[in-house]
Protein backbone atom coordinates (compact mmCIF):
# COMPACT_ATOMS: atom_id res chain seq x y z
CA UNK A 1 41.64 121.78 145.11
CA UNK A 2 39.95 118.69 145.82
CA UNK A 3 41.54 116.76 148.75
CA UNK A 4 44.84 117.25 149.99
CA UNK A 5 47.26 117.80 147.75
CA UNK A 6 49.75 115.46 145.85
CA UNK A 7 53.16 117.46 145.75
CA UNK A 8 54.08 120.44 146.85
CA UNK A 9 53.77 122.13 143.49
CA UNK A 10 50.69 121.15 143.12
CA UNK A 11 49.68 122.62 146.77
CA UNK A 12 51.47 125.77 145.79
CA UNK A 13 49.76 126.50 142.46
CA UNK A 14 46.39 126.04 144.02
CA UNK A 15 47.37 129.43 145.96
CA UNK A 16 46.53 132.64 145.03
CA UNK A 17 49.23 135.02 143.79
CA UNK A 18 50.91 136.70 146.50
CA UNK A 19 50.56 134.19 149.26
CA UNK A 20 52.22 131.74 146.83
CA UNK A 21 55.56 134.52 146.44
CA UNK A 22 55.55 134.55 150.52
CA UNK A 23 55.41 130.73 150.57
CA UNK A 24 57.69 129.82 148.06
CA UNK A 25 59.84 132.79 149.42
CA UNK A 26 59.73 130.81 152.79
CA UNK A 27 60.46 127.30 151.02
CA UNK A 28 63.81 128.90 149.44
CA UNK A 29 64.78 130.03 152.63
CA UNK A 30 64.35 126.44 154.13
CA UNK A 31 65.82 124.66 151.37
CA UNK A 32 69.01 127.43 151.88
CA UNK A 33 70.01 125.88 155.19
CA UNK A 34 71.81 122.90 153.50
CA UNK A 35 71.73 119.40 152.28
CA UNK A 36 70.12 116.16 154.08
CA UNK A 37 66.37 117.92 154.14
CA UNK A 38 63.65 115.68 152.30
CA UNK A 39 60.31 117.61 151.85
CA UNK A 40 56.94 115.86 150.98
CA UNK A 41 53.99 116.62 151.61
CA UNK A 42 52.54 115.54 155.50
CA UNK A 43 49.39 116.34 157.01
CA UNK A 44 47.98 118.40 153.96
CA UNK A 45 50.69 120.55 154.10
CA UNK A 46 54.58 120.75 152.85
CA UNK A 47 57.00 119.48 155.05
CA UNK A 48 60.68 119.49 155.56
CA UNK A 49 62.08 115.97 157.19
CA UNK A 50 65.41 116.03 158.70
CA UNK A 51 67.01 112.92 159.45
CA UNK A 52 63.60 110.90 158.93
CA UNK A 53 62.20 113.71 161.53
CA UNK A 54 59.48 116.15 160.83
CA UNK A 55 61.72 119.54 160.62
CA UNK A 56 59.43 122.16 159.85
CA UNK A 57 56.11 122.40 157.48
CA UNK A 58 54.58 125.40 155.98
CA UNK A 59 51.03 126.40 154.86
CA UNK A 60 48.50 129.21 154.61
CA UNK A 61 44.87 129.63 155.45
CA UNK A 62 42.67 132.77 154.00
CA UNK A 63 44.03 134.84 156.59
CA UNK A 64 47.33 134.03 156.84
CA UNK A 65 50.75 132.27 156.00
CA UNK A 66 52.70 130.08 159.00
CA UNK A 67 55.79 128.67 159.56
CA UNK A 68 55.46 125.19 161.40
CA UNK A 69 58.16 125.14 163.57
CA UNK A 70 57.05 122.21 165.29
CA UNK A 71 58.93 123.14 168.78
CA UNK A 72 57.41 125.37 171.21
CA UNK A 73 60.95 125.41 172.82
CA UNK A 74 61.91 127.31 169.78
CA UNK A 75 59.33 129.13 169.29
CA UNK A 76 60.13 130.60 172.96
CA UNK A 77 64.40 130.45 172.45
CA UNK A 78 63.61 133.26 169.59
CA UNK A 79 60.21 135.30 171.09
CA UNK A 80 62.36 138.55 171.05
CA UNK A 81 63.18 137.70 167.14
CA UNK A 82 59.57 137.13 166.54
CA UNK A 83 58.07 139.83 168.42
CA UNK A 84 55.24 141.22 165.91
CA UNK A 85 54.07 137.69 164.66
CA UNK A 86 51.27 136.07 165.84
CA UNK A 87 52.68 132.61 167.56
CA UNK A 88 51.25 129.96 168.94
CA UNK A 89 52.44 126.26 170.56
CA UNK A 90 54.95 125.55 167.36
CA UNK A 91 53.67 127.77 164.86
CA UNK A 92 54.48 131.17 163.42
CA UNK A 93 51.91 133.17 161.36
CA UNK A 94 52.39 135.61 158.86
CA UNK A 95 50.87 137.99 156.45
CA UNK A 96 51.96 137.66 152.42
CA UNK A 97 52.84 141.29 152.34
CA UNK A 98 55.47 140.28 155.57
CA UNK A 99 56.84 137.63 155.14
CA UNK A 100 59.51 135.94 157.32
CA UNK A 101 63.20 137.44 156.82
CA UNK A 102 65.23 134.69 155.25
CA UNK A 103 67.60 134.44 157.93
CA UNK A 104 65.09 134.48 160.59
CA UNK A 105 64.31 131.11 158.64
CA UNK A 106 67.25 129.64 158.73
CA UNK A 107 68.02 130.50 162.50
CA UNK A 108 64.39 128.64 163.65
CA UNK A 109 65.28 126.00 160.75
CA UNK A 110 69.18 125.76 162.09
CA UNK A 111 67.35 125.36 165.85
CA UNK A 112 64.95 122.22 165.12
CA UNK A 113 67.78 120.45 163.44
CA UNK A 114 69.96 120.97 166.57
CA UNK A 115 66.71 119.54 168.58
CA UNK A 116 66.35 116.80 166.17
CA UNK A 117 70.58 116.01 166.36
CA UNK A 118 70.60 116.19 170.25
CA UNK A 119 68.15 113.37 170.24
């Protein structure tokens, strides 16, 4: 891939095999939580928008997949839920081979878009 990509197809083809399955696992997931979500692609990456509000994004590196959650006040509402990923300020990484559980998703999803509508 030269530069950052166009569309989020085109950002997910350029992946190899299996990370692609985890990350398009962990779009469907996203896109599961219900209507009013516009994803594009921001910052290199794709990215949910919820209400004209960054949501969540998603992404992968050689090592791993992540989650952008964008909220370190989520991130530390569902530690015990995320106990054996590697988390940082806003972010949850992954292997391919274990991926997020869908509902896991949609509870972090279901928790920025309470953020976003308390705003």
């Amino acid at each position: 891939m030269t530069g950052p990509p166009s569309d989020v197809q085109t950002f997910l083809a350029d992946l190899p095999e299996q990370t692609r399955a985890a990350l398009i696992d962990l779009r469907k997931a996203i896109q599961s939580v219900g209507s009013g979500l516009e994803e594009r692609i921001g910052y290199g990456v794709p990215a949910f928008y919820y209400k004209k509000r960054p949501l969540v994004s998603y992404g992968a590196t050689s090592k791993h997949c992540a989650l952008y959650v964008q909220s370190p006040q989520v991130i530390e509402a569902h530690r015990a839920q995320l106990e054996g990923y590697d988390l940082a300020k806003g972010t949850v990484r992954f292997q391919p081979d274990r991926p997020l559980p869908p509902d896991l998703v949609e509870t972090l999803v279901r928790a920025r878009m309470a953020e976003i509508d308390a705003r």
